[in-house]
Protein backbone atom coordinates (compact mmCIF):
# COMPACT_ATOMS: atom_id res chain seq x y z
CA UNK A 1 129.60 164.84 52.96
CA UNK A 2 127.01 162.63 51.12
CA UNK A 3 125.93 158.88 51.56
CA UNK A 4 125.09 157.42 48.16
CA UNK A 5 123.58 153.51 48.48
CA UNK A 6 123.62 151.03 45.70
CA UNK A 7 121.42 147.68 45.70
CA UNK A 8 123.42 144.61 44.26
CA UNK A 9 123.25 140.70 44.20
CA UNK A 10 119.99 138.80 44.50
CA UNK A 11 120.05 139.37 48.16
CA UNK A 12 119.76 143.12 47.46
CA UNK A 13 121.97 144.11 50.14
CA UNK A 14 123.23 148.16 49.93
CA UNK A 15 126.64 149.07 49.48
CA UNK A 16 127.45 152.50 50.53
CA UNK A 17 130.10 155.33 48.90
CA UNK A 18 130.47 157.81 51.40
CA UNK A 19 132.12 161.09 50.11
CA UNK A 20 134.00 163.64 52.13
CA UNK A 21 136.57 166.20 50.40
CA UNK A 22 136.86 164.00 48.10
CA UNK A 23 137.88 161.00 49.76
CA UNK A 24 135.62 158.54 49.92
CA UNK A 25 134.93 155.23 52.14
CA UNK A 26 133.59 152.13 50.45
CA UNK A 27 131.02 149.81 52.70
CA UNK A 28 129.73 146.80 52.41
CA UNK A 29 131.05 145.91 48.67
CA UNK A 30 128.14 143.53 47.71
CA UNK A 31 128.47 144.05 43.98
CA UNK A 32 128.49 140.60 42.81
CA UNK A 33 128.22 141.11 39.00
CA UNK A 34 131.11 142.96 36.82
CA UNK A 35 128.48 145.27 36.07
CA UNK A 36 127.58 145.72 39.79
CA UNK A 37 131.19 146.47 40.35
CA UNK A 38 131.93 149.02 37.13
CA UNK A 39 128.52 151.06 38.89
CA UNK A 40 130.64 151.38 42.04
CA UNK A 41 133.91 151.97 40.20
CA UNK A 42 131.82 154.57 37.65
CA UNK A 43 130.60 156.73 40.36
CA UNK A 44 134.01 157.30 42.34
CA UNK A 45 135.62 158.41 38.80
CA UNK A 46 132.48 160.23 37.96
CA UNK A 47 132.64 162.07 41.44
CA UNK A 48 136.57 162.24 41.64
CA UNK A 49 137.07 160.38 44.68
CA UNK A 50 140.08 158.85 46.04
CA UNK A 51 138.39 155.55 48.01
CA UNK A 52 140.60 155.83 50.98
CA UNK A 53 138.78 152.60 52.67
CA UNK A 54 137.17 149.38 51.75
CA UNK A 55 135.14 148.28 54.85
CA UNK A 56 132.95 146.01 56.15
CA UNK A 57 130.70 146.16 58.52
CA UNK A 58 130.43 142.35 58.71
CA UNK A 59 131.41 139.29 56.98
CA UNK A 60 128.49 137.24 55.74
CA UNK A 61 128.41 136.65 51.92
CA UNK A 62 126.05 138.64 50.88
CA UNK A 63 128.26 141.74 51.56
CA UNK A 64 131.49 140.71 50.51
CA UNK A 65 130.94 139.95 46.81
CA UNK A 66 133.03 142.73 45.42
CA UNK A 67 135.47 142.40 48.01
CA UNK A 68 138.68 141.08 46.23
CA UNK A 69 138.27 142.92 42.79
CA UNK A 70 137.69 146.07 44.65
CA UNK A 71 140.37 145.32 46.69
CA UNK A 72 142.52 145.04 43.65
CA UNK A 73 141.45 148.26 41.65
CA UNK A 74 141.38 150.34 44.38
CA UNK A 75 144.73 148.83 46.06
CA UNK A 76 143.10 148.89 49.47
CA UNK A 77 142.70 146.02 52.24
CA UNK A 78 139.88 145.42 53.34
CA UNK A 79 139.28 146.21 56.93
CA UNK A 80 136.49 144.65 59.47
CA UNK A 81 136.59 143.21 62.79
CA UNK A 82 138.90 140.44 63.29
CA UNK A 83 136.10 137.86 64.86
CA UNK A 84 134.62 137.84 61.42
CA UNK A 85 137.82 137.16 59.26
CA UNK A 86 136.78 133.37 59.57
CA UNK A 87 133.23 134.27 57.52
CA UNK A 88 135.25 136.13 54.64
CA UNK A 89 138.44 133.43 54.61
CA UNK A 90 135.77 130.34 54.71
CA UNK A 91 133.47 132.48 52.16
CA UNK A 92 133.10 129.61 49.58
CA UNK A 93 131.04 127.41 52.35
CA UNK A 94 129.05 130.40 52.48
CA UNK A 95 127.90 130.48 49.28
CA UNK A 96 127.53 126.93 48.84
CA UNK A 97 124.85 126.95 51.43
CA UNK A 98 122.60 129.69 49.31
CA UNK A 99 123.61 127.38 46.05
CA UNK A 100 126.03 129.98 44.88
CA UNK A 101 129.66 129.36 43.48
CA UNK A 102 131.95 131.60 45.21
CA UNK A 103 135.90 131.80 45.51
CA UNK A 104 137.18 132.75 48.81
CA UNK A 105 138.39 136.01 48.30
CA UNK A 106 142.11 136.64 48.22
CA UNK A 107 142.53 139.92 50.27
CA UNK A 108 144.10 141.37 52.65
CA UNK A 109 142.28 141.60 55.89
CA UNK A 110 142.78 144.51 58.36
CA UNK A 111 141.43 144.20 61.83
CA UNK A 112 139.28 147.02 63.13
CA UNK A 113 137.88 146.97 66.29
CA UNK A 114 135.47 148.81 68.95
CA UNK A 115 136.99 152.78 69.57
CA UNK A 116 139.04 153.09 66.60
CA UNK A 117 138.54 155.72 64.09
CA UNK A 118 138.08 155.65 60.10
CA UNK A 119 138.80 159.10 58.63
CA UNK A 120 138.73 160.47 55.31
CA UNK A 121 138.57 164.23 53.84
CA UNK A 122 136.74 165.73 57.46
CA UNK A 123 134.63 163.13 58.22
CA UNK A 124 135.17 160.76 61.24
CA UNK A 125 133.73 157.60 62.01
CA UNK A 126 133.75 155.94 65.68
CA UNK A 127 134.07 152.08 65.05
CA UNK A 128 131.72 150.46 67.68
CA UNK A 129 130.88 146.41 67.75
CA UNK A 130 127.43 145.72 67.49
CA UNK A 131 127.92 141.83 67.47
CA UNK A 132 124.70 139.40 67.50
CA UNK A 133 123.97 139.31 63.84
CA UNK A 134 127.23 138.02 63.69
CA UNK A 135 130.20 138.12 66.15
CA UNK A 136 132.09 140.64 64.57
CA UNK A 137 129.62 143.02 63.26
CA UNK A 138 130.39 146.67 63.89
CA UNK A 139 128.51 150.02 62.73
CA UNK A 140 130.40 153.40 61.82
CA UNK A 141 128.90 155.93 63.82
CA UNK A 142 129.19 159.62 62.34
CA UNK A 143 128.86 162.07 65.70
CA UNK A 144 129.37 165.15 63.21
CA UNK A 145 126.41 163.72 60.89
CA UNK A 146 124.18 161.95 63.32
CA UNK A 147 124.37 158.68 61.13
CA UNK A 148 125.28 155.54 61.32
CA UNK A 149 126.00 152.98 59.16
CA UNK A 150 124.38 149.95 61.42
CA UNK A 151 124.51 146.90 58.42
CA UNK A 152 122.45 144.17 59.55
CA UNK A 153 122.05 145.27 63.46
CA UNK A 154 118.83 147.09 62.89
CA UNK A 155 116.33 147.78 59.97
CA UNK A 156 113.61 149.32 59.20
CA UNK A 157 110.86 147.61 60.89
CA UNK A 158 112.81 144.75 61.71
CA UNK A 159 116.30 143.55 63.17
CA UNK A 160 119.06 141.07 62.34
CA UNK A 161 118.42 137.45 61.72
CA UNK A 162 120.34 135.64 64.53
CA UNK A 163 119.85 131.47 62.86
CA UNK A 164 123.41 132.11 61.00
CA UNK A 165 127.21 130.79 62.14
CA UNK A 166 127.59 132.36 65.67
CA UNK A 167 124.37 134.58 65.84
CA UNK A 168 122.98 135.37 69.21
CA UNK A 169 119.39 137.23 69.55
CA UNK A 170 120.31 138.25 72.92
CA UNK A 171 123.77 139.63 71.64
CA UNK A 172 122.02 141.30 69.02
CA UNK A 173 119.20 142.72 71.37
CA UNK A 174 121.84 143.70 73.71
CA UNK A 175 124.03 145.66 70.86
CA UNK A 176 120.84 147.47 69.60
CA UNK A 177 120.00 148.93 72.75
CA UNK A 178 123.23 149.63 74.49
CA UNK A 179 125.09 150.83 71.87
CA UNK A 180 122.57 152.01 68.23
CA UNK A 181 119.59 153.29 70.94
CA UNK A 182 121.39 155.99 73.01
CA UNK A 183 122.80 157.53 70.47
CA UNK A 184 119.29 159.53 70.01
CA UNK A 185 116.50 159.75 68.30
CA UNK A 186 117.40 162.00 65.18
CA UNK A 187 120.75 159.77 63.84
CA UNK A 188 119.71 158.54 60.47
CA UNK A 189 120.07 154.58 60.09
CA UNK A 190 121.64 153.13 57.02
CA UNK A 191 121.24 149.43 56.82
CA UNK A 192 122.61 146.81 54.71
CA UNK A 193 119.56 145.98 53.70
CA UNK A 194 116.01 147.87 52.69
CA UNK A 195 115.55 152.05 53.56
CA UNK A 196 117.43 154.03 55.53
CA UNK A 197 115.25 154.94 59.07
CA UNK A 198 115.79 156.82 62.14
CA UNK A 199 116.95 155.34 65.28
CA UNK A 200 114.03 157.59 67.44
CA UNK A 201 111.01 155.58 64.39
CA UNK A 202 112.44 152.09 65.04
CA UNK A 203 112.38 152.86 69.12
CA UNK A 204 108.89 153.91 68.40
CA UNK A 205 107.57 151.43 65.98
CA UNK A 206 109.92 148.48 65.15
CA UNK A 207 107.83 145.36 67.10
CA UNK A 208 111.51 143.76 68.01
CA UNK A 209 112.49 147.32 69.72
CA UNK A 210 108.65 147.93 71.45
């Protein structure tokens, strides 16, 4: 199993290829650029992967950029929590509020919700909401790896912004410590934005968490 992260759009917002047997989940698809999309497209050929999901771990623009081509080369919906299908079908009002022209993406949407399962090759993820950031914001937790892939729930140093369609700082608050905190200090954070962290530094040091 390996976690490779890419940095795309000028919100620089990671998109992960996770490998496993060589099957491979996609999150977060925020290549933006045809370029951005042939780097994710490269690697999977490079490696040999079969991308077995395209996944989301929320809607918001930044992260859905390369949702509908990927969707299209790799012949896979695109699966996220069903209270965010509204942010990905409306994504063209999105954009237009960054300045950004933007199609709404023609894909199909597959709901996933809190204590379903995403497997590929011998990996397993637990789906678990984390809403607040946004209401349908989830993170895939790997029990096997001690990981989790948290997208915009928790940084490093820093949490969620909560001002966007829906956000709720006491959701958020509620999802960081009920549900990212007790999984222990060693799981390794990957966020949709900056460096990866560790749940046990952020309990320690992030000022939102202390």
């Amino acid at each position: 199993m390996s976690v490779k992260s890419f940095v795309f759009n000028p919100f620089t917002t990671n998109c992960f290829v996770v490998e496993s047997g060589g099957e491979a989940a996609v999150v977060d698809p925020s290549c933006m650029a045809p370029e951005e999309i042939d780097v994710v497209l490269s690697y999977l050929e490079k490696k040999s992967l079969t991308a077995k999901h395209l996944l989301l771990t929320h809607g918001h623009i930044d992260h859905i950029f390369g949702c509908a081509e990927l969707s299209r080369r790799l012949n896979l919906g695109v699966q996220l929590h069903r209270d965010d299908f509204p942010l990905v079908e409306n994504a063209s009002i999105q954009a237009s509020m960054f300045g950004l022209p933007f199609e709404n993406p023609e894909v199909e949407l597959i709901p996933i919700e809190e204590g379903d399962q995403i497997k590929f090759g011998s990996t397993v993820w637990d789906v678990v909401h984390t809403p607040g950031h946004s209401p349908g914001s989830v993170s895939f937790v790997d029990h096997a790896g001690s990981y989790v892939i948290a997208g915009d729930v928790l940084f490093a140093g820093s949490i969620g912004r909560t001002d966007l369609w829906q956000g709720s700082l006491p959701t958020l608050m509620q999802s960081i410590f009920q549900k990212i905190v007790p999984l222990g200090d060693d799981y390794v954070v990957y966020s949709g934005h900056g460096p990866k962290t560790t749940v046990g530094e952020e309990a320690r040091t992030n000022p939102f968490l202390t």
